[in-house]
Protein backbone atom coordinates (compact mmCIF):
# COMPACT_ATOMS: atom_id res chain seq x y z
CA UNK A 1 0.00 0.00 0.00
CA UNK A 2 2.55 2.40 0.86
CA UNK A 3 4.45 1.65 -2.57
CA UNK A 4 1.22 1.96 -4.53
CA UNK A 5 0.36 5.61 -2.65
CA UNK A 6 4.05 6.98 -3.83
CA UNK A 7 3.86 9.74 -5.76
CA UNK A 8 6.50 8.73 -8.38
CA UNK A 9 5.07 5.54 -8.76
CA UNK A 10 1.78 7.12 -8.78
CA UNK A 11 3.38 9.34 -11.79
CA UNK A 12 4.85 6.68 -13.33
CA UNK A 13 1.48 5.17 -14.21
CA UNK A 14 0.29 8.23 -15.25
CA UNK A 15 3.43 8.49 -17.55
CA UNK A 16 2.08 5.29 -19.12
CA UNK A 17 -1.73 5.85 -19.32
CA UNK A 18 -0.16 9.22 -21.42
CA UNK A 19 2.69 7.53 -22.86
CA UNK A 20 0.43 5.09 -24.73
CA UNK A 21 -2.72 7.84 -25.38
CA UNK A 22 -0.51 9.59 -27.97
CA UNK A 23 -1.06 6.78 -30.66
CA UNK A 24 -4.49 5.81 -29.36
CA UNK A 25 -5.54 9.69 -29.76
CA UNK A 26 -3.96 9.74 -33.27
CA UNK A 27 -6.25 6.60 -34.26
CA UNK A 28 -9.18 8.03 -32.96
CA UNK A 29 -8.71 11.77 -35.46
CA UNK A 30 -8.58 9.47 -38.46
CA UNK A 31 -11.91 8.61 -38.16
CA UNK A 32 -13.31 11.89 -36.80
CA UNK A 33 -12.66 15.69 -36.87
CA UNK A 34 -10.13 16.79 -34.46
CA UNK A 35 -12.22 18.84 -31.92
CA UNK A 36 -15.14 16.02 -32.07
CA UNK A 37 -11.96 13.29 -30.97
CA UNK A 38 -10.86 15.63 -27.95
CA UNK A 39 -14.47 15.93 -26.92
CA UNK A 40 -15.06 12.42 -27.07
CA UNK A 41 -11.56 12.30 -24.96
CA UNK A 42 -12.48 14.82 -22.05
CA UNK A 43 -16.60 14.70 -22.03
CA UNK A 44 -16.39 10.96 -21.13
CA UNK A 45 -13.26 11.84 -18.75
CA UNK A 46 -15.56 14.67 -17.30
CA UNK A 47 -18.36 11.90 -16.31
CA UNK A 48 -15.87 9.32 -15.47
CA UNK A 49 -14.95 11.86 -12.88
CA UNK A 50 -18.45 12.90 -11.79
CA UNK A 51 -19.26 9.47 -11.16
CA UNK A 52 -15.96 8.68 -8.91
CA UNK A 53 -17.00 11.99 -6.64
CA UNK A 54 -20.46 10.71 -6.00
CA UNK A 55 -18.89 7.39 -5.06
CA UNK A 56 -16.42 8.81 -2.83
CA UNK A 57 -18.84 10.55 -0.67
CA UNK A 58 -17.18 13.63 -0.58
CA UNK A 59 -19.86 15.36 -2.95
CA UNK A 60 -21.50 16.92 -0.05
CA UNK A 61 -18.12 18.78 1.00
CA UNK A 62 -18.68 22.70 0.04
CA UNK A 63 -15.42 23.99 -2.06
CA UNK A 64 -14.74 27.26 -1.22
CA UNK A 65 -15.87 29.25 -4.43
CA UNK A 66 -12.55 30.90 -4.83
CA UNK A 67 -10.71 27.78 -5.26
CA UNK A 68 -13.12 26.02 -7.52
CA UNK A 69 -13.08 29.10 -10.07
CA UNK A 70 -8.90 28.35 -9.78
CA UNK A 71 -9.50 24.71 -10.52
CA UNK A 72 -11.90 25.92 -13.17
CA UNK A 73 -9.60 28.01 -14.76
CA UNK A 74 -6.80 25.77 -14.76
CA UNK A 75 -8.83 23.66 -16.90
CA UNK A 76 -8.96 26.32 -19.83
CA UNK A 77 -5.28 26.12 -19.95
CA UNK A 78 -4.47 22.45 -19.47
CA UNK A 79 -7.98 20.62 -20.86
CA UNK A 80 -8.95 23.11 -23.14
CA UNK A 81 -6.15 24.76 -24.79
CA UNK A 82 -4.02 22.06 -24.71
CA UNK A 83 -6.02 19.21 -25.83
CA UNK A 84 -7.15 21.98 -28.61
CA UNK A 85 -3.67 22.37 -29.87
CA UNK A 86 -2.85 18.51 -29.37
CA UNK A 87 -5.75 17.19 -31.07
CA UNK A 88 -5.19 19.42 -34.03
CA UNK A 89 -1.73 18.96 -34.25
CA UNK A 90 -2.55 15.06 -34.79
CA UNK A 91 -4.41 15.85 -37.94
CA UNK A 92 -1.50 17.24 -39.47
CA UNK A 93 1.39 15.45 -38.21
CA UNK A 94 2.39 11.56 -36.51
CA UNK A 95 1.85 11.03 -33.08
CA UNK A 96 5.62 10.24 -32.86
CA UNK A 97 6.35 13.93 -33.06
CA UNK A 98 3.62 14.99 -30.18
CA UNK A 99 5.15 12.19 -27.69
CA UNK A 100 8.43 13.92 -27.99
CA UNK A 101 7.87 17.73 -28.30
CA UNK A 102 5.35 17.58 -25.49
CA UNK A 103 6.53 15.44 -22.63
CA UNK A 104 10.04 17.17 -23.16
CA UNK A 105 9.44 21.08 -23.67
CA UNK A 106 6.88 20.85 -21.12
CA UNK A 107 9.41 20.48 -18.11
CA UNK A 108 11.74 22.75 -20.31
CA UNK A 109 9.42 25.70 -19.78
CA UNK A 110 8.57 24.64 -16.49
CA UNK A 111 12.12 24.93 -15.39
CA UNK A 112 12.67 28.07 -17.83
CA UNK A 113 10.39 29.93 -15.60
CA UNK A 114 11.56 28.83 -12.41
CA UNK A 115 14.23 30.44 -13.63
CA UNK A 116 13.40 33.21 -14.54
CA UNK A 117 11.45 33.79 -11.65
CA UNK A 118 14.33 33.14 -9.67
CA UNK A 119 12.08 30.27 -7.58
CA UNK A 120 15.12 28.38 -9.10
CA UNK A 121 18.97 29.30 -9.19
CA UNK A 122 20.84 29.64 -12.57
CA UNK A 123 23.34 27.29 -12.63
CA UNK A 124 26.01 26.28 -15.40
CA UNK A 125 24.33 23.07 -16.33
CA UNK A 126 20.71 24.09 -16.08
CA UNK A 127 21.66 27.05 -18.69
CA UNK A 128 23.71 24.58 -20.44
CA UNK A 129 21.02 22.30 -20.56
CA UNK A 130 18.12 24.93 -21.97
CA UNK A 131 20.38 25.80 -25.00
CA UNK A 132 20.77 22.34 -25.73
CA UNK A 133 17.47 21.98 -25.92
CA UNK A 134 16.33 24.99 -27.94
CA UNK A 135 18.90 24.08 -29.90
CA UNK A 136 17.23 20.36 -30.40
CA UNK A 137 13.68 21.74 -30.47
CA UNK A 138 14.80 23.81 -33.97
CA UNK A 139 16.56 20.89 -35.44
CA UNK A 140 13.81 18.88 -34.93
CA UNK A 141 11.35 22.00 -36.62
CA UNK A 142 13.45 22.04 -39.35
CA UNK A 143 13.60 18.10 -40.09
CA UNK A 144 10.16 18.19 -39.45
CA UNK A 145 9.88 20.55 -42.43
CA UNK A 146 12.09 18.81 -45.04
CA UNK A 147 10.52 15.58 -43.64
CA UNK A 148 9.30 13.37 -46.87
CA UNK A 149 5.91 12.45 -44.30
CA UNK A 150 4.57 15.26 -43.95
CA UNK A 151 6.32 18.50 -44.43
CA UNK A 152 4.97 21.74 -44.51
CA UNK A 153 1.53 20.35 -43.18
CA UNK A 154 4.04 17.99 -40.37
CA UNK A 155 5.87 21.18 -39.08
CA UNK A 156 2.23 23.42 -38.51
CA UNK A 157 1.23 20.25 -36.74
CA UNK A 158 4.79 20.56 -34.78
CA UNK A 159 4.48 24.10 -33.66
CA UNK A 160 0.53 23.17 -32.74
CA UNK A 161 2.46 20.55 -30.15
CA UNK A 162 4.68 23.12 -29.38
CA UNK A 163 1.87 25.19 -27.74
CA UNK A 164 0.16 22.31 -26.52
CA UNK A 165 3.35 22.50 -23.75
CA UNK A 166 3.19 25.83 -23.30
CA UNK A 167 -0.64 24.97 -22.28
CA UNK A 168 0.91 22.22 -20.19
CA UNK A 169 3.57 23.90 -18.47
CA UNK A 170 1.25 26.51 -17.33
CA UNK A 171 -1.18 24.13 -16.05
CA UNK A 172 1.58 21.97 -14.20
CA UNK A 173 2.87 25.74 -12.57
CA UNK A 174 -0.40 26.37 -11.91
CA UNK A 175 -0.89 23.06 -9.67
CA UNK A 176 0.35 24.31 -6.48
CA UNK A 177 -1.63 26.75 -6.07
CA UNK A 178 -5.03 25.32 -7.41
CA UNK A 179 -4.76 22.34 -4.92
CA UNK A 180 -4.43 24.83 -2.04
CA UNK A 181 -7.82 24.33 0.31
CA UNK A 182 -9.12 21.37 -2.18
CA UNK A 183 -8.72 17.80 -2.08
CA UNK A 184 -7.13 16.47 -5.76
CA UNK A 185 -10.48 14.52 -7.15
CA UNK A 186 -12.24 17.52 -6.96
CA UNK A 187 -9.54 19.57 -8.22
CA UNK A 188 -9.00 17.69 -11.45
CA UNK A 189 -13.26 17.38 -11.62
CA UNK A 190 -13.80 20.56 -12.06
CA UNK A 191 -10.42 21.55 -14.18
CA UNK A 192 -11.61 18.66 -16.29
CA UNK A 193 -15.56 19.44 -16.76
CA UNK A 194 -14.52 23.36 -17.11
CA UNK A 195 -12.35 22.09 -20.17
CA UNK A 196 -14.67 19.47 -21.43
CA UNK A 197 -17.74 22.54 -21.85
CA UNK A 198 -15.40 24.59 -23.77
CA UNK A 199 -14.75 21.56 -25.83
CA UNK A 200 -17.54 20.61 -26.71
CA UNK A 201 -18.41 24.14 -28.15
CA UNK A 202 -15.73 23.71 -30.13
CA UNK A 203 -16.80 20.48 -31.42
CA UNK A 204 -20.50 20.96 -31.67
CA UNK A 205 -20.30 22.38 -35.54
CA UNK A 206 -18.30 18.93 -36.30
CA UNK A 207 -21.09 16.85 -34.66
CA UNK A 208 -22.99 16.35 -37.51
CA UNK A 209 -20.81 16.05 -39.86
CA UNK A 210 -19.34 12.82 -38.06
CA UNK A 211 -20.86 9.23 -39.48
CA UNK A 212 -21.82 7.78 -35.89
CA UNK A 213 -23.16 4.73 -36.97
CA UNK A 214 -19.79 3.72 -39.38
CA UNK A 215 -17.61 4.54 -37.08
CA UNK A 216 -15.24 1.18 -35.81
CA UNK A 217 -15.77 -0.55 -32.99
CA UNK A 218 -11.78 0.58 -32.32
CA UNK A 219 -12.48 4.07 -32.21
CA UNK A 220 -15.17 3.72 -29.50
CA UNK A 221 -12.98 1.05 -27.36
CA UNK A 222 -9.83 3.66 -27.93
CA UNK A 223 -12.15 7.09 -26.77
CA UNK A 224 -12.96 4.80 -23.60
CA UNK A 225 -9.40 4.52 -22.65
CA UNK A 226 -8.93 7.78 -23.57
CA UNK A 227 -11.82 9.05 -21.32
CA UNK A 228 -11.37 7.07 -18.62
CA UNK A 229 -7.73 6.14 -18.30
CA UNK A 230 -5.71 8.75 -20.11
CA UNK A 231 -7.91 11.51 -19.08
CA UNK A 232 -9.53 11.04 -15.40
CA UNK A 233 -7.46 8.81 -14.03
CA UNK A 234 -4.28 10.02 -15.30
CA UNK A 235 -4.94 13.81 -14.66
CA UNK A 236 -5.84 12.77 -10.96
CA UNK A 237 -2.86 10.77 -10.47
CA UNK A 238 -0.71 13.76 -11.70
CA UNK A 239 -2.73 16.23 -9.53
CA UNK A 240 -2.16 14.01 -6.35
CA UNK A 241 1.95 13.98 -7.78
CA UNK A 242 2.26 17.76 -7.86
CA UNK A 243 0.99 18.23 -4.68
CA UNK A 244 3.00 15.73 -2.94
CA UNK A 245 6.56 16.90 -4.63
CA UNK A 246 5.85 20.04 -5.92
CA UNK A 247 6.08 20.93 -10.10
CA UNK A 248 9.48 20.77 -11.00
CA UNK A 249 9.97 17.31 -10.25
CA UNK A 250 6.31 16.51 -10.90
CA UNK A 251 7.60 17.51 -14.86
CA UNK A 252 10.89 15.20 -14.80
CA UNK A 253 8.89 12.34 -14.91
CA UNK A 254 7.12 13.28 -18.43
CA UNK A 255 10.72 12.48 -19.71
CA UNK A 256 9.29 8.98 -19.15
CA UNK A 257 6.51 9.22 -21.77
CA UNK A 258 8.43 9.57 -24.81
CA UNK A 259 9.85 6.10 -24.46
CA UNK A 260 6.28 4.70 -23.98
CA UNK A 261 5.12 6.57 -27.12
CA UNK A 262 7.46 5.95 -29.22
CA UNK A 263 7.44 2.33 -28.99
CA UNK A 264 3.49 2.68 -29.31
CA UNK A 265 4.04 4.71 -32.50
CA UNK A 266 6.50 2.57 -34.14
CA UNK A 267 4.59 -0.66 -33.49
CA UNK A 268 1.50 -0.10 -33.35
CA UNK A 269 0.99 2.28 -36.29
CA UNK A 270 4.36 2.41 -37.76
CA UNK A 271 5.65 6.16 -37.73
CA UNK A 272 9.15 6.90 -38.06
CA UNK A 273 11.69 10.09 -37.69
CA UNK A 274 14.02 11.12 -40.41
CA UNK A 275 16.92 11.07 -39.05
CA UNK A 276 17.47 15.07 -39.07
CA UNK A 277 14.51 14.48 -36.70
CA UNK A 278 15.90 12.35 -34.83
CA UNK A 279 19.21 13.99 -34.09
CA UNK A 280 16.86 16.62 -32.98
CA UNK A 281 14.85 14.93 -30.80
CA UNK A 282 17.84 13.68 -29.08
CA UNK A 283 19.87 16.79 -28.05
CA UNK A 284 16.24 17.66 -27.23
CA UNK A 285 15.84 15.29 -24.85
CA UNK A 286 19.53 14.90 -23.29
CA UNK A 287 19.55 19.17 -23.07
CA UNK A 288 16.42 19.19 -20.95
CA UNK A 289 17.31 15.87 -18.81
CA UNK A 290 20.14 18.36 -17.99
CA UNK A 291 18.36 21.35 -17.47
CA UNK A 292 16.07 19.82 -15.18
CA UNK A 293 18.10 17.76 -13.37
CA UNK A 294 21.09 19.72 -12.70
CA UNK A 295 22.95 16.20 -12.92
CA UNK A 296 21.45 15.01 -9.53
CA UNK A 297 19.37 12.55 -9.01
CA UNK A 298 15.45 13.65 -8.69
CA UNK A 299 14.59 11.42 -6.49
CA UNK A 300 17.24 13.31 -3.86
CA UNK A 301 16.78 16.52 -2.30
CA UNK A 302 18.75 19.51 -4.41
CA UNK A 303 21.82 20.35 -2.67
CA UNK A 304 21.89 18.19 0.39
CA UNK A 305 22.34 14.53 -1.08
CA UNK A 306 19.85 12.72 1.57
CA UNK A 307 16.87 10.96 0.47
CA UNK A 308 13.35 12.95 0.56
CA UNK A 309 11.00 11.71 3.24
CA UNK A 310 7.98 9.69 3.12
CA UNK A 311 5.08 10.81 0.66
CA UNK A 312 3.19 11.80 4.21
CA UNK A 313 5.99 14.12 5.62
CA UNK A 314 6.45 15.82 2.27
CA UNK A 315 2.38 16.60 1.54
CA UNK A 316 1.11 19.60 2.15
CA UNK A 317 -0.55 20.55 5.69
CA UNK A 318 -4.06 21.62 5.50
CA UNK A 319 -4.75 25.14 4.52
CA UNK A 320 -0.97 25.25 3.23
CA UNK A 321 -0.21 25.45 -0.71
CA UNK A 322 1.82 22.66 -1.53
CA UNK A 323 5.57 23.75 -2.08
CA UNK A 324 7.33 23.70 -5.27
CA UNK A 325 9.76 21.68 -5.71
């Protein structure tokens, strides 16, 4: 019990349940318009999530109003927006190239405005790290636009990922301070429904145009582990993650997902990098394993070498935001 209620193995599933939605989200748009397919993925996530509040029993709990606008509007930025960028994005280009520009700029940006910020302190190797991966993130843009699958219409659906992570990065920043004064289920239900309306008012003009009755049986068996595992259960898990060890480290373990994704990818619907690309991708991902990590270990604490306590000694008290890591 105690190993299951970790939060990096609680992260680590979610790193799978996303790892593996990249290619199930990409066969869902070719059988339906984008904005219908991330409907389909966050309505049903939205009522998955419903249902698990009125079977917790905590329904009758009042959230303060305050914090369930902040939940609310987290949702426009990482349901919304982001699934609206992602799901368009996979209309124009492989799934192979969303698994690696999002998962990897996302904790990129995240750290970038730690930075900034100075919550974080400029160091040689996180600085180091950033230019390595700016510098993979345009020789990846530029392979993706000389690539013979796709080209001009691969790199629009590139730079659509591309602000999918900004999307994400805000919403993982935003974390903290949405969980303050409200329990995680909640906190992702109503980030999660908030995104969902907005989605489907996007979709709604696409509805009829969408051949119900023709449509596979594996588009409605993929939108169900979409809804239910990549989307409720996944978003929860990573709620319940950033709370326990804070944003910055929450984001390290997305470097997880593009190893899931792009074994999904290549097997199961056989995409493939040119190899411009794939140089790309991998200063990418080595640039931003440094910028994040500052070469230490993130399960340690920064700076002191010991171990980080239990998952109960590092939560947040009550009425407390959670710290960033």
């Amino acid at each position: 019990m105690n190993r299951i209620s970790n939060p990096y193995t609680l992260l680590m599933v979610t790193m799978v349940l996303w790892g593996s939605s990249f290619s199930s989200s990409k066969s869902v748009v070719e059988h339906v318009p984008h904005s219908v397919g991330a409907f389909l993925r966050f309505g049903g996530g939205a009522l998955a999530l419903l249902l698990a509040v009125a079977m917790s029993g905590s329904r009758t709990t009042r959230v303060p109003a305050r914090n369930g606008w902040l939940a609310a509007a987290a949702g426009v930025l990482g349901v919304f927006a982001y699934n609206g960028f992602f799901f368009w994005g996979l209309s124009l280009a492989p799934s192979l190239d969303a698994g690696i520009l999002i998962p990897v700029m996302s904790p990129v940006l995240t750290s970038t405005f730690l930075l900034v910020t100075k919550k974080e302190k400029a160091t040689w190797a996180r600085v180091t790290g950033l230019a390595l991966g700016l510098t993979g993130a345009a020789i990846f843009f530029i392979g993706a636009g000389g690539s013979g699958g796709g080209g001009s219409s691969r790199l629009l659906g590139d730079a659509l990922f591309l602000l999918s992570a900004v999307c994400w990065a805000s919403y993982t920043l935003a974390g903290p301070r949405v969980l303050k004064g409200i329990e995680p289920l909640k906190a992702t239900t109503y980030a999660t429904c908030a995104g969902a309306v907005l989605l489907g008012v996007l979709a709604a003009p696409d509805m009829p145009d969408v051949a119900w009755g023709e449509l596979p049986t594996s588009v409605w068996l993929n939108t169900a582990f979409l809804a239910i595992g990549a989307a409720a259960v996944a978003n929860l898990l990573y709620y319940r993650g950033v709370g326990t060890v804070g944003p910055a480290k929450a984001s390290l373990m997305m470097f997880n997902v593009p190893v899931i994704n792009t074994l999904c990818a290549t097997l199961l619907l056989g995409e493939s990098f040119g190899w411009l690309q794939g140089t790309g991708a991998l200063v990418l991902v080595l640039g931003a394993v440094l910028a994040v990590t500052q070469g230490k270990l993130p399960w340690r604490s920064a700076g002191t070498g010991k171990q980080l306590p239990p998952p109960d000694e590092l939560a947040p008290q009550k009425g407390t935001p959670a710290r960033s890591a």
